[in-house]
C-alpha atoms as a PDB file:
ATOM      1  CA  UNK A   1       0.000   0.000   0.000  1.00  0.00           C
ATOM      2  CA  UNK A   2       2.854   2.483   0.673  1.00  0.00           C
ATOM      3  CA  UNK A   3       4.966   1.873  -2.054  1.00  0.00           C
ATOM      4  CA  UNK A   4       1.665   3.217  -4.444  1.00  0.00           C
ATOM      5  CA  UNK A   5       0.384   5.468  -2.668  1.00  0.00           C
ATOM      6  CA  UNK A   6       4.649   7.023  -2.376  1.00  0.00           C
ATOM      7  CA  UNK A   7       4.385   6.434  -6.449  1.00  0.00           C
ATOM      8  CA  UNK A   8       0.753   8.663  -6.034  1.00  0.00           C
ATOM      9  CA  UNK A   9       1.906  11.087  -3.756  1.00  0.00           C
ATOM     10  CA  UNK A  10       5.349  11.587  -5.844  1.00  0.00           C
ATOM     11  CA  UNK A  11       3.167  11.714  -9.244  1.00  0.00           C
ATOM     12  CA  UNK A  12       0.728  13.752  -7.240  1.00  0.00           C
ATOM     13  CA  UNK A  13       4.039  16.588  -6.562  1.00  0.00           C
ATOM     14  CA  UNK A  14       4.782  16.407 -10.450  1.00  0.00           C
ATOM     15  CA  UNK A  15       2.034  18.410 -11.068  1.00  0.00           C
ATOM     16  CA  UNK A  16       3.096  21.630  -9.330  1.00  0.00           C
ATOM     17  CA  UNK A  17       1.860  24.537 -11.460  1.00  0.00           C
ATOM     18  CA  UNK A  18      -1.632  25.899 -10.628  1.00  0.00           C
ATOM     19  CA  UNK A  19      -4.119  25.221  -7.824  1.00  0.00           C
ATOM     20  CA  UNK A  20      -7.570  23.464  -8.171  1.00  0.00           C
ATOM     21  CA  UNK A  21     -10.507  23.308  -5.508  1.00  0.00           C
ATOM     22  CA  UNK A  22     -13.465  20.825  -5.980  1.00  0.00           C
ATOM     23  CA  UNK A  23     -16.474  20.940  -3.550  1.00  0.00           C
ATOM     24  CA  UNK A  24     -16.738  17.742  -0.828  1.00  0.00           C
ATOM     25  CA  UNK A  25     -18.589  14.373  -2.426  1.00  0.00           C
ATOM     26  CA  UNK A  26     -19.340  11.749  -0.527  1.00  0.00           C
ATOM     27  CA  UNK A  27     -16.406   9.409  -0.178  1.00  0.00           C
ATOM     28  CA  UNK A  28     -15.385   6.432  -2.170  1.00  0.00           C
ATOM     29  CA  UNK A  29     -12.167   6.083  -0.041  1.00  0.00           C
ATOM     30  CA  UNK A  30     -12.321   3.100   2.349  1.00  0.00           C
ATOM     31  CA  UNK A  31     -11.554   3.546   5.784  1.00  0.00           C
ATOM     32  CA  UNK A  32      -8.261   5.476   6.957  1.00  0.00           C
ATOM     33  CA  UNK A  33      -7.061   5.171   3.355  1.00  0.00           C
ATOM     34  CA  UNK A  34      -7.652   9.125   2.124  1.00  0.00           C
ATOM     35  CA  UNK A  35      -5.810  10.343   5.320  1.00  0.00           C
ATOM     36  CA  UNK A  36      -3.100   7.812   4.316  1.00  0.00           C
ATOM     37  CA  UNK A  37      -2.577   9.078   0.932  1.00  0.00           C
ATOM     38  CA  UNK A  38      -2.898  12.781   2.240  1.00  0.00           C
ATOM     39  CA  UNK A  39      -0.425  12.411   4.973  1.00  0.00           C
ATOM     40  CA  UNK A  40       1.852  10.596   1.925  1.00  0.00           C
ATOM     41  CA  UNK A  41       1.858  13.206  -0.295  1.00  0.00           C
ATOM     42  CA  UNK A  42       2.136  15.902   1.590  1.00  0.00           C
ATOM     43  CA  UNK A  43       5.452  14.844   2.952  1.00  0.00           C
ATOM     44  CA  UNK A  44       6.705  14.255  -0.486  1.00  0.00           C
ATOM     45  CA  UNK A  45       5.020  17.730  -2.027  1.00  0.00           C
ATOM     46  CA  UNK A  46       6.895  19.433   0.933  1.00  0.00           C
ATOM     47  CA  UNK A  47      10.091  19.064  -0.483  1.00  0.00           C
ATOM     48  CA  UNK A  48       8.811  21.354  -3.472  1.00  0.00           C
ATOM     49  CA  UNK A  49       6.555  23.339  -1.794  1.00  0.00           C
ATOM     50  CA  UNK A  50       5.847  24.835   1.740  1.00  0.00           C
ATOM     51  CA  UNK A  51       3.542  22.515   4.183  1.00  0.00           C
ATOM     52  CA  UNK A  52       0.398  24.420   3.823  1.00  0.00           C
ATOM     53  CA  UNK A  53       0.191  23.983  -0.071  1.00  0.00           C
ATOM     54  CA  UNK A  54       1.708  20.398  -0.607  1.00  0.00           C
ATOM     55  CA  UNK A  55      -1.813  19.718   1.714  1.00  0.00           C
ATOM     56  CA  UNK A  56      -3.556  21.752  -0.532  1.00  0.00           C
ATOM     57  CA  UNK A  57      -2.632  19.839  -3.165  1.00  0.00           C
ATOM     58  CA  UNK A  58      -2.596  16.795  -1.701  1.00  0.00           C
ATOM     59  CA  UNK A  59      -6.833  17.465  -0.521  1.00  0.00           C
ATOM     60  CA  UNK A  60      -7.499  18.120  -3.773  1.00  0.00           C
ATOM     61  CA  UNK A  61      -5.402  14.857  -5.077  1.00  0.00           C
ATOM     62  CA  UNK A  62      -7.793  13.326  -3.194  1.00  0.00           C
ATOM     63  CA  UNK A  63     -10.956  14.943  -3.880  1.00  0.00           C
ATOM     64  CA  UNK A  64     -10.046  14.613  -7.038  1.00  0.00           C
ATOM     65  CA  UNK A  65      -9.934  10.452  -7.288  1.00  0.00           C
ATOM     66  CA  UNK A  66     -12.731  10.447  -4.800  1.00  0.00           C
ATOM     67  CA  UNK A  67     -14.892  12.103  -7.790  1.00  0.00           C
ATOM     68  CA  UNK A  68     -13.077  10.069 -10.530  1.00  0.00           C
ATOM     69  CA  UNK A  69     -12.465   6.108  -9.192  1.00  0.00           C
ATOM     70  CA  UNK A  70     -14.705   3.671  -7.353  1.00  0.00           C
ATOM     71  CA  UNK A  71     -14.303   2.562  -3.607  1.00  0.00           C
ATOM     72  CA  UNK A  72     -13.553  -0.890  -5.307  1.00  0.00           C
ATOM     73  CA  UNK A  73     -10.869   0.992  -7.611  1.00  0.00           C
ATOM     74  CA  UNK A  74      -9.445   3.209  -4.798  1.00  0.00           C
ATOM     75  CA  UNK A  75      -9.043  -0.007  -2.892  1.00  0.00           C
ATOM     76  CA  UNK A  76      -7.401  -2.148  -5.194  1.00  0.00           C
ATOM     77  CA  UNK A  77      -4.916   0.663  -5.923  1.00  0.00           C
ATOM     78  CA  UNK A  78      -4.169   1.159  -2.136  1.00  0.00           C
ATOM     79  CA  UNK A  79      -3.749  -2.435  -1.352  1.00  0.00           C
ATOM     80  CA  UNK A  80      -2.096  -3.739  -4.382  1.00  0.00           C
ATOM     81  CA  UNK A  81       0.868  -3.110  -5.653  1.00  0.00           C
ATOM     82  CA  UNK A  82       0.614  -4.767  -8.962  1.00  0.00           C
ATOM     83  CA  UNK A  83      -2.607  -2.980  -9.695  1.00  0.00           C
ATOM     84  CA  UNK A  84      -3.255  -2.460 -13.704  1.00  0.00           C
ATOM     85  CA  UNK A  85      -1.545   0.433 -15.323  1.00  0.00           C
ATOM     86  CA  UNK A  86      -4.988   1.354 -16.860  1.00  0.00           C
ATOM     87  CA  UNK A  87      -6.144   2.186 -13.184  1.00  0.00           C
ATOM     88  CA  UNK A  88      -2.642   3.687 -12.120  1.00  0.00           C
ATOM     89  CA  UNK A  89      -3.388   6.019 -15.113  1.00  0.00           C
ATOM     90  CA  UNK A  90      -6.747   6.711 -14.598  1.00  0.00           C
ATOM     91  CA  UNK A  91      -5.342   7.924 -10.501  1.00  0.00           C
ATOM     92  CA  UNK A  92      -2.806   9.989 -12.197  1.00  0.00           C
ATOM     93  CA  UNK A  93      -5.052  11.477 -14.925  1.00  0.00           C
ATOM     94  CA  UNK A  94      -7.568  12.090 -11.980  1.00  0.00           C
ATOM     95  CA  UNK A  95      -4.855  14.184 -10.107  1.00  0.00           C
ATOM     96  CA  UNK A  96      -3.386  16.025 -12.796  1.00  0.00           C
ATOM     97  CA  UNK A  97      -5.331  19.060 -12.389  1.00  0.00           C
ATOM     98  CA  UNK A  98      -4.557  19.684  -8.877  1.00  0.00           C
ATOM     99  CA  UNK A  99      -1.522  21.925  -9.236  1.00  0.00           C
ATOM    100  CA  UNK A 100       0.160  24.847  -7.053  1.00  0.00           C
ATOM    101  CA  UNK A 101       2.065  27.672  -7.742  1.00  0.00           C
ATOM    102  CA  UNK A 102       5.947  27.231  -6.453  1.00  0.00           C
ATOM    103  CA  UNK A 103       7.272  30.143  -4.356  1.00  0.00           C
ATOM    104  CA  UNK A 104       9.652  31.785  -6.038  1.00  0.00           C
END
């Protein structure tokens, strides 16, 4: 479960450009799991950006494959390490446009 969710979190930090918000949906994530990948992330989008935006970006990472995967989907990703590269893609795709502006 790390190991993706470091690959998520790392993929998550690649797309540091521009900010996106998305209004709460009910959630998809399994128990424990969201926080997971937040808490993930944000330590690796720290190392680009200060702690308050990697989070940022790292909620909306979230909200973001909340609104685009199933629980079932989410799960398999978070527990599986060999999980398709369709789905990987599909997380990735679903993150892309949650971005931040760097400090300069």
């Amino acid at each position: 479960m790390m190991r993706f969710t470091s690959t998520l979190a790392i993929a998550a930090t690649l797309s540091l450009l521009s900010l996106g918000a998305q209004a709460a949906a009910p959630s998809n994530w399994p128990a424990g799991a969201r926080d997971a990948f937040v808490n993930d992330c944000s330590a690796a989008a720290s190392q680009n950006v200060d702690a308050k935006t990697a989070k940022a970006h790292c909620d909306c990472g979230a909200d973001k494959i909340n609104a685009e995967l199933s629980t079932a989907e989410i799960k398999e990703l978070m527990t599986n390490q060999n999980a398709s590269p369709e789905l990987k893609n599909k997380a990735v795709a679903a993150i892309s446009s949650c971005k931040v502006v760097k400090k300069k």
